[in-house]
Protein backbone atom coordinates (compact mmCIF):
# COMPACT_ATOMS: atom_id res chain seq x y z
CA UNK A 1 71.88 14.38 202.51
CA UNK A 2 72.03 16.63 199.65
CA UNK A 3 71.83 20.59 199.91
CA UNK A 4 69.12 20.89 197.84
CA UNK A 5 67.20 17.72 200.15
CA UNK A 6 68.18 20.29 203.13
CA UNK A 7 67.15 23.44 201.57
CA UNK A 8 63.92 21.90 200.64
CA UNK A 9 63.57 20.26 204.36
CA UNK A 10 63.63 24.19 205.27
CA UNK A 11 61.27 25.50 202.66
CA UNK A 12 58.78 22.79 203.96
CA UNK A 13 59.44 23.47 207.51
CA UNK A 14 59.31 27.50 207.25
CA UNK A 15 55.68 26.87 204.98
CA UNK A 16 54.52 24.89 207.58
CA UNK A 17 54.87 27.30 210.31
CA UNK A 18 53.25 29.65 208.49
CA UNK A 19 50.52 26.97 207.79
CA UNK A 20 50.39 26.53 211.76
CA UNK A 21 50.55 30.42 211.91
CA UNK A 22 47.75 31.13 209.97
CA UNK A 23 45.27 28.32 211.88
CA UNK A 24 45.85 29.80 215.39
CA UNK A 25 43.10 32.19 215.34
CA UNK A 26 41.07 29.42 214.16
CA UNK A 27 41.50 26.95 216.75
CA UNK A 28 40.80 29.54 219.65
CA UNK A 29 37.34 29.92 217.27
CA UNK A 30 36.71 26.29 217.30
CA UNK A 31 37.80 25.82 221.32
CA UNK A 32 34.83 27.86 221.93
CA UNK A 33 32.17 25.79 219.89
CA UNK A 34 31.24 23.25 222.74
CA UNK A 35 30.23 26.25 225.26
CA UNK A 36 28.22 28.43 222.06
CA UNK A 37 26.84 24.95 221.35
CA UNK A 38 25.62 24.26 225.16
CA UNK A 39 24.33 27.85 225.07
CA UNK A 40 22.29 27.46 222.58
CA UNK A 41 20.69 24.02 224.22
CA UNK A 42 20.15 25.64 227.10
CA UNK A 43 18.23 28.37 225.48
CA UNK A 44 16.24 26.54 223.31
CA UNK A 45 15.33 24.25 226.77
CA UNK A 46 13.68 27.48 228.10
CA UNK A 47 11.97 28.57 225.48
CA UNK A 48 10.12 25.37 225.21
CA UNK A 49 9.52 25.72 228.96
CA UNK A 50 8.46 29.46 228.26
CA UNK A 51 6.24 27.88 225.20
CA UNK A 52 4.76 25.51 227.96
CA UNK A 53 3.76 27.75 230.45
CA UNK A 54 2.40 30.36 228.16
CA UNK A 55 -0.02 27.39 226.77
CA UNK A 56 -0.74 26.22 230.42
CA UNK A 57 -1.75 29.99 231.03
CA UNK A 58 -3.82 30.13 227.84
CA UNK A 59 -5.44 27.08 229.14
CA UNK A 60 -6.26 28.36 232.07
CA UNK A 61 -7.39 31.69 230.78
CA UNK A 62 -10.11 30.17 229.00
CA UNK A 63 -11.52 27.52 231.32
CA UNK A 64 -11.99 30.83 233.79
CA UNK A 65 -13.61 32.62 230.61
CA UNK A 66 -16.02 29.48 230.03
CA UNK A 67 -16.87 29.22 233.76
């Protein structure tokens, strides 16, 4: 090959190592989606449990009022 194919291999190469460089911090962001994301479905599981048993108490609240 040519120098100037070679020096342009090595341009390519060094800008893609920066490239892989600068998307590092991102993956360890991303690797930690699927536990915020089954966080948050656990959470929003209770609160609709927590929704339920508040109306189940606000039921019961006023059946004892009525009686």
């Amino acid at each position: 090959m040519s120098d100037a194919i070679l020096e342009l291999l090595r341009v390519i190469q060094s800008d893609l190592a920066g490239v892989k460089a600068d998307l590092r911090p991102m993956r360890a962001q991303l690797d930690g989606l699927p536990l915020i994301n089954r966080t948050v479905t656990v959470i929003q599981q209770e609160v609709r449990a927590l929704k339920a048993a508040f109306n189940d108490f606000a039921l019961t609240v006023r059946e004892l009022q009525h009686d």
